[in-house]
Protein backbone atom coordinates (compact mmCIF):
# COMPACT_ATOMS: atom_id res chain seq x y z
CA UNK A 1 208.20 44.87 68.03
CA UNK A 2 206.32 45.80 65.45
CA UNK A 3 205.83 49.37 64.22
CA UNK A 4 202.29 49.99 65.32
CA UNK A 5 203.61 48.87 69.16
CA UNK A 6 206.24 51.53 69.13
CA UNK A 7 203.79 54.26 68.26
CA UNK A 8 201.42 52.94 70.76
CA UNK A 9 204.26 53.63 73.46
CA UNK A 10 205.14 57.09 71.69
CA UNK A 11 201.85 58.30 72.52
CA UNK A 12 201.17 57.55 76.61
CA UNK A 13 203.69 60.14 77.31
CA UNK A 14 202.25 62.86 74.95
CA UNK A 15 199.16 61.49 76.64
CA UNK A 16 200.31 62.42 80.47
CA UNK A 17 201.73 65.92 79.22
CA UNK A 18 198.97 67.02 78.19
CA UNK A 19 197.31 65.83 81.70
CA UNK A 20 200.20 67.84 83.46
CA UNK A 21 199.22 70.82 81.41
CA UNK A 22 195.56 70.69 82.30
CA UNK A 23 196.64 69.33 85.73
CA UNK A 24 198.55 72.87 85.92
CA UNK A 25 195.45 75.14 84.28
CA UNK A 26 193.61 73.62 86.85
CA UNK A 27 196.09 74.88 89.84
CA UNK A 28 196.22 78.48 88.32
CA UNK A 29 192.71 78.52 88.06
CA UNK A 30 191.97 77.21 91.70
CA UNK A 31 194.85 79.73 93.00
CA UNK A 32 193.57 82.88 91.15
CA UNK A 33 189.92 82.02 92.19
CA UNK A 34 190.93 81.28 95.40
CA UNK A 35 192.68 84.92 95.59
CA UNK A 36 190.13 86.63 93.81
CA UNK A 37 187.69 85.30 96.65
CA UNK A 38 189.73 86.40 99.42
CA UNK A 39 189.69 89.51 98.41
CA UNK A 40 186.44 89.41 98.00
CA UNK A 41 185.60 88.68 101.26
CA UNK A 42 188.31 91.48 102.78
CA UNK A 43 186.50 94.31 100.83
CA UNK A 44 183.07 92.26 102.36
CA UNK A 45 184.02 93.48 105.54
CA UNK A 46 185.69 96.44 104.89
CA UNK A 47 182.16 97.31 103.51
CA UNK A 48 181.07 95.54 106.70
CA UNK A 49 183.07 97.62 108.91
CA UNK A 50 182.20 100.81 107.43
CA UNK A 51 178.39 100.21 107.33
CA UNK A 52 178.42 99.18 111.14
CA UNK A 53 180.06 102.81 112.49
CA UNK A 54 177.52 103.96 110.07
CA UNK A 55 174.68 102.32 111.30
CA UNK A 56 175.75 103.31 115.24
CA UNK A 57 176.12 106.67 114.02
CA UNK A 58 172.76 107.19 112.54
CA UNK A 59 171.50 105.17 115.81
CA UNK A 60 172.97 107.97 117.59
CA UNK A 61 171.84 110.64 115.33
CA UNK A 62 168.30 109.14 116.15
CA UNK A 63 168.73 109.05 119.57
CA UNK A 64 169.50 112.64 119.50
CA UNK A 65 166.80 113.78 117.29
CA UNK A 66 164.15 111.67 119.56
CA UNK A 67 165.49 113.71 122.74
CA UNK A 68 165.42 117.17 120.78
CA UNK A 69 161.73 116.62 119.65
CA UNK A 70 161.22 115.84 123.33
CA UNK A 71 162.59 118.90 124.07
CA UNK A 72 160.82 120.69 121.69
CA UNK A 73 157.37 119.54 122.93
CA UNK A 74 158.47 120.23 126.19
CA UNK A 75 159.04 123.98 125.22
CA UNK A 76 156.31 124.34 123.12
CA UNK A 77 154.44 123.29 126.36
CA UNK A 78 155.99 125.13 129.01
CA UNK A 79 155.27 128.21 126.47
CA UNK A 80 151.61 127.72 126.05
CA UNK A 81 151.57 127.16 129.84
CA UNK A 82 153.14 131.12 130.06
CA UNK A 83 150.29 132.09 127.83
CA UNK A 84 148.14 130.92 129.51
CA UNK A 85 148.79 132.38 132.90
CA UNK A 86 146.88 135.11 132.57
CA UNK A 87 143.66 133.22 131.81
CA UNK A 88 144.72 130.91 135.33
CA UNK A 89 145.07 134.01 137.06
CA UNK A 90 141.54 135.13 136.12
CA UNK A 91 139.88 132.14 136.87
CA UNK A 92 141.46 131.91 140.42
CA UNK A 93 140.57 135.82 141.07
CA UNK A 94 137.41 136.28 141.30
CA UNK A 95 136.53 133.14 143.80
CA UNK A 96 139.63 134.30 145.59
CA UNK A 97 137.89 137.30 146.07
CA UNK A 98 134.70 135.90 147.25
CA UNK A 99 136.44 134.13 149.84
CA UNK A 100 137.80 137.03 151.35
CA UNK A 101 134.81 138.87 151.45
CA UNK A 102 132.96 136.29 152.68
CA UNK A 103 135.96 135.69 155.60
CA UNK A 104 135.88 139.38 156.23
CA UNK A 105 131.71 138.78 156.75
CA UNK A 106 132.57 135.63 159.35
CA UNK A 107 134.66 137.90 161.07
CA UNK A 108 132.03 140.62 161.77
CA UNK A 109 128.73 138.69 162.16
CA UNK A 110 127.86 136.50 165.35
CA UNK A 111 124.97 134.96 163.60
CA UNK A 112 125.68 131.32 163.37
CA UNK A 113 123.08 130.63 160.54
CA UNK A 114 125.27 133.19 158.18
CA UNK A 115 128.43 131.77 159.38
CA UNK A 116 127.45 128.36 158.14
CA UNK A 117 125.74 130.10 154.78
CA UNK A 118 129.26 131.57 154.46
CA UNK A 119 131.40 129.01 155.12
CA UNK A 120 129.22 126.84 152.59
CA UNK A 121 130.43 129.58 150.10
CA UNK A 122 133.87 130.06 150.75
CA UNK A 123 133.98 125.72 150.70
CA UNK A 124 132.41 126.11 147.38
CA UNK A 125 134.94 128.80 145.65
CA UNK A 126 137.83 127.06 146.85
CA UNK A 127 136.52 123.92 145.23
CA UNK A 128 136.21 125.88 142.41
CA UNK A 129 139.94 127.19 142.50
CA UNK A 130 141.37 123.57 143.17
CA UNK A 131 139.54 122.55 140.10
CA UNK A 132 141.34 125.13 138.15
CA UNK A 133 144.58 124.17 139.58
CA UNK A 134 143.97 120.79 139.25
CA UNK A 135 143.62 121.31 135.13
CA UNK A 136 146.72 123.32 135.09
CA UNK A 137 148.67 120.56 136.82
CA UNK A 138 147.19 118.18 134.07
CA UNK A 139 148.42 120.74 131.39
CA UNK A 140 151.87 120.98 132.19
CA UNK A 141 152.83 117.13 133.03
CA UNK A 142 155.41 116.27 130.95
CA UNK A 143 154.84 111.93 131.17
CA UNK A 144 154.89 109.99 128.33
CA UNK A 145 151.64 109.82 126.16
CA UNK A 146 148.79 108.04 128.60
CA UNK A 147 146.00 106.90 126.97
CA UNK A 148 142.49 106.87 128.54
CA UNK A 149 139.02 107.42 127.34
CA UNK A 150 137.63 110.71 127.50
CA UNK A 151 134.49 113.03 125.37
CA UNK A 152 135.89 115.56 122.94
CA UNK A 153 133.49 117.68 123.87
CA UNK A 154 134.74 118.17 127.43
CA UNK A 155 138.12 118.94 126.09
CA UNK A 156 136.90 121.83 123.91
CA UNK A 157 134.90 123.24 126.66
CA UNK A 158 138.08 122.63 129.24
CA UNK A 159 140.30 124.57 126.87
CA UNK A 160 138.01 127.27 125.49
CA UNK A 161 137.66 128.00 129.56
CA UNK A 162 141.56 128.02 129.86
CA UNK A 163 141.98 130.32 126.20
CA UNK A 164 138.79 132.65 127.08
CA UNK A 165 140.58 134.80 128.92
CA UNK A 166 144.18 134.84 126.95
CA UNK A 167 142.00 135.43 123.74
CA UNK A 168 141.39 139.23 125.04
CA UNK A 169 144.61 140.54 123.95
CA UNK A 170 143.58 140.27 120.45
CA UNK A 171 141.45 142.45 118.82
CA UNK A 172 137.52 141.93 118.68
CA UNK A 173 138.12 138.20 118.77
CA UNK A 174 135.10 135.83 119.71
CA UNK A 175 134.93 132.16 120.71
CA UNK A 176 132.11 129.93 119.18
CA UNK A 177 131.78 126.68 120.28
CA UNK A 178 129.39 124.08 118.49
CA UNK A 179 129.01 120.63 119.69
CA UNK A 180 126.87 117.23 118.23
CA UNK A 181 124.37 115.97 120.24
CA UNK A 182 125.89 112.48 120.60
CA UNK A 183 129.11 112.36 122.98
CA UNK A 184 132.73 111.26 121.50
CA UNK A 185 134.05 108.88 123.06
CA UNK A 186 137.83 108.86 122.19
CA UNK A 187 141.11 107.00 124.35
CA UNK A 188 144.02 109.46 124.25
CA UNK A 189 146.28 111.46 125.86
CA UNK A 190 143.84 114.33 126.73
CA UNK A 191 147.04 116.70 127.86
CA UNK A 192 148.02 116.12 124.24
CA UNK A 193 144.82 116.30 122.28
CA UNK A 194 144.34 119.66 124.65
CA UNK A 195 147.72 121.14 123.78
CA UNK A 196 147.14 120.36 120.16
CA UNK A 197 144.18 122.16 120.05
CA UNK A 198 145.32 125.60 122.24
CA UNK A 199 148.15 125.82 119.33
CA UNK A 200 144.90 125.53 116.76
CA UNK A 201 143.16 128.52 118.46
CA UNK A 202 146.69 130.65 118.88
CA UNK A 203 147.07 130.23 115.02
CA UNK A 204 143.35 131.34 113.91
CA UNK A 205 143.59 133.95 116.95
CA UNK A 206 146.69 135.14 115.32
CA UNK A 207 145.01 134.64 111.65
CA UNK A 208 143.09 137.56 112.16
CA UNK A 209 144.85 140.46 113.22
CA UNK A 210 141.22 142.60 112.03
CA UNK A 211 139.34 140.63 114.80
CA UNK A 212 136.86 138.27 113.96
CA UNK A 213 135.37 134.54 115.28
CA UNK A 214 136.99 131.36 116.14
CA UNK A 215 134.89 128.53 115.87
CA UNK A 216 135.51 125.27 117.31
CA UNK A 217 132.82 122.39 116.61
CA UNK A 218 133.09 118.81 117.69
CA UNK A 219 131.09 115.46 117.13
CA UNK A 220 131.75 112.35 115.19
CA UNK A 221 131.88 111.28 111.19
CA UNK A 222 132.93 107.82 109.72
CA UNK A 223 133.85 106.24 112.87
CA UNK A 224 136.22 109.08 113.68
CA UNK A 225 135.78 111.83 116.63
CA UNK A 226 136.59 114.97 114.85
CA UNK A 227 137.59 118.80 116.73
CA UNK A 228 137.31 121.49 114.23
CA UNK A 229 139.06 125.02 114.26
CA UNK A 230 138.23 127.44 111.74
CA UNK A 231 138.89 131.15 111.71
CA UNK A 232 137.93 133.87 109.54
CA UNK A 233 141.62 135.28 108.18
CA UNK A 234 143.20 135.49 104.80
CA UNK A 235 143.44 131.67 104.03
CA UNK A 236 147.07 130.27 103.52
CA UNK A 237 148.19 130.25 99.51
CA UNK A 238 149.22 127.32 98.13
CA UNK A 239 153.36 128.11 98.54
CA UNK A 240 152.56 128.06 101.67
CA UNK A 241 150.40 125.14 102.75
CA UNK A 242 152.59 122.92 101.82
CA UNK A 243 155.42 123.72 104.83
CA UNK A 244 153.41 124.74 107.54
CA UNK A 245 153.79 121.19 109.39
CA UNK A 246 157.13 121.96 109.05
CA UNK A 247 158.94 122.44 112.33
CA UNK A 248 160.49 126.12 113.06
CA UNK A 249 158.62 127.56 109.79
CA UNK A 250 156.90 130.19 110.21
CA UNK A 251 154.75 132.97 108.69
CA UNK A 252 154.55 135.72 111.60
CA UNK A 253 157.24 138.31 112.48
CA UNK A 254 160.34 137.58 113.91
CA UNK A 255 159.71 137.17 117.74
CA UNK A 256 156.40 136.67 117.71
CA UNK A 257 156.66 132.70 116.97
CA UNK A 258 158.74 129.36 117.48
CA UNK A 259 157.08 127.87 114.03
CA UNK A 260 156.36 124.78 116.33
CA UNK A 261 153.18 124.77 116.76
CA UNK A 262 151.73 123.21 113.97
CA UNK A 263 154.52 120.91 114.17
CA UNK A 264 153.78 119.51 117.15
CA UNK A 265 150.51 119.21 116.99
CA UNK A 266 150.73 116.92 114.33
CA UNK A 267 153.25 114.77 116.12
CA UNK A 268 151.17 115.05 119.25
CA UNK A 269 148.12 114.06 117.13
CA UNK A 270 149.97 110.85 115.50
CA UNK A 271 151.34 109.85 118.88
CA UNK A 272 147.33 109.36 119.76
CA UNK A 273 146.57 107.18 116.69
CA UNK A 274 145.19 110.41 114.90
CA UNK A 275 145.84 112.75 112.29
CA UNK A 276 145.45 116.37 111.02
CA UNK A 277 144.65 118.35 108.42
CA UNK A 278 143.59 121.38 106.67
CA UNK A 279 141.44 122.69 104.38
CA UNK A 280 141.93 126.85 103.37
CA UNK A 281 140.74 129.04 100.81
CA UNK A 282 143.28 132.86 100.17
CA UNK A 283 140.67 135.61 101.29
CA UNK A 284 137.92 133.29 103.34
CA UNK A 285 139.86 131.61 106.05
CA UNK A 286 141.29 128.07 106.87
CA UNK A 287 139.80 125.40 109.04
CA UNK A 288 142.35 122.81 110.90
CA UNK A 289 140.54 119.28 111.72
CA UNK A 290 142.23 116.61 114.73
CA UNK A 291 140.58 113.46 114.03
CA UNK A 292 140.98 110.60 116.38
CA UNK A 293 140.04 106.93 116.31
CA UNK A 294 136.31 106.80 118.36
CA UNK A 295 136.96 104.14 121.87
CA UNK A 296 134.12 102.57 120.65
């Protein structure tokens, strides 16, 4: 054999060493990579794991918050609803009283003409009554937002009737009411667009502790129906305009408010596809707008 043959030979198993060597780089490298992705995947759902309980307890964190705020709307309503009691009361005296006196007059008289005369009247006042009772009824349902169409301007004057009343405990405070010619039209919740708005006329009643007039105008602009309640009080600064949708704050005394109000009727408001907001000067009063989608 010559010499170049026997070098030939001395190289094929250099040659398949230096395979095994890569052969066993190869192995390492598939074993740590196949380790490193393991764990990899364990801290994966580790991660996993912890984000789930996570995401169940902020689902139940939500779940709680969405039965508070019904709660709190449900309170804020049931004490609006004692406010207004007195105004209730008033508007089922007086026809109460007229049908007493005029069942005292059946009672007396033999003339059927004025029996009939009376008992028209006594029909009449306790129509008059059920209508108030039926309103209060509507007030204080507690259902889920309904939606149907009614005029804005019927729920000013519906409310201002409820509020006139209840507005006597303050101080030399007068109701104003200004309405457009046109009607609108909007498809909400009226028990929520109405509670909205007796929070509005509490605040501006409470605004001005001097006395002074609340007025309340309604109509249309830009394809939006618009209720407007502006009072003639100090203004908010600017500190504090920018927390009074917040819920519980408040500006008044201890005791003499929740700090929902506002709160709420923003909520309320957005619940109807609508919006609020406000527009205040310190020293010349603030004006709150609801503004609502028209029905048409």
């Amino acid at each position: 054999m010559t010499q170049q043959g026997k070098k030939g030979c001395k190289a094929d198993p250099d040659r398949t060493r230096s395979l095994e060597i890569a052969l066993e780089e190869e192995r390492s490298l598939s074993r740590a990579r196949s380790t490193l992705l393991e764990t990899n995947i364990k801290e994966l759902n580790d991660v996993y794991a912890v984000l789930n309980e996570k995401l169940k307890a902020l689902r139940f964190r939500e779940e709680r918050i969405k039965r508070f705020e019904g709660e709190l709307v449900r309170a804020n309503k049931l004490s609006s609803l004692g406010e207004l009691a007195g105004s209730i009361a008033h508007e089922i005296k007086n026809p109460l009283i007229s049908v007493q006196g005029f069942a005292k007059r059946i009672a007396k008289t033999g003339d059927i003409a004025r029996i009939r005369r009376y008992a028209e009247l006594i029909d009449q006042e306790a129509g008059r009554m059920a209508n108030v009772l039926v309103k209060l009824l509507d007030f204080s349902r507690m259902d889920e937002p309904r939606g149907e169409e009614c005029d804005l301007h019927d729920i000013v004057d519906d409310t201002v009737l409820f509020m006139e009343h209840h507005l006597t405990r303050f101080k030399n405070v007068t109701v104003e009411v200004r309405r457009s010619t046109e009607s609108a039209i909007v498809r909400v919740d009226r028990i929520h667009i109405q509670q909205a708005l007796v929070n509005l006329i509490n605040n501006a009643a409470q605004a001005m502790p001097k006395g002074g007039a609340i007025r309340i105008s309604s109509g249309t602009d830009s394809g939006l129906g618009f209720i407007t309640v502006a009072d003639e009080g100090d203004g908010i600064d600017e500190e504090t305009l920018e927390r009074i949708f917040e819920p519980f704050f408040t500006t008044k005394p201890k005791g003499e408010g929740t700090g929902l109000g506002l709160s709420l009727s923003r909520k309320l408001l957005e619940a109807n596809g609508g919006s609020i907001d406000v527009e205040t000067h310190p020293g010349e009063g603030s004006a709150f707008t609801m503004r609502l989608p028209l029905a048409r």
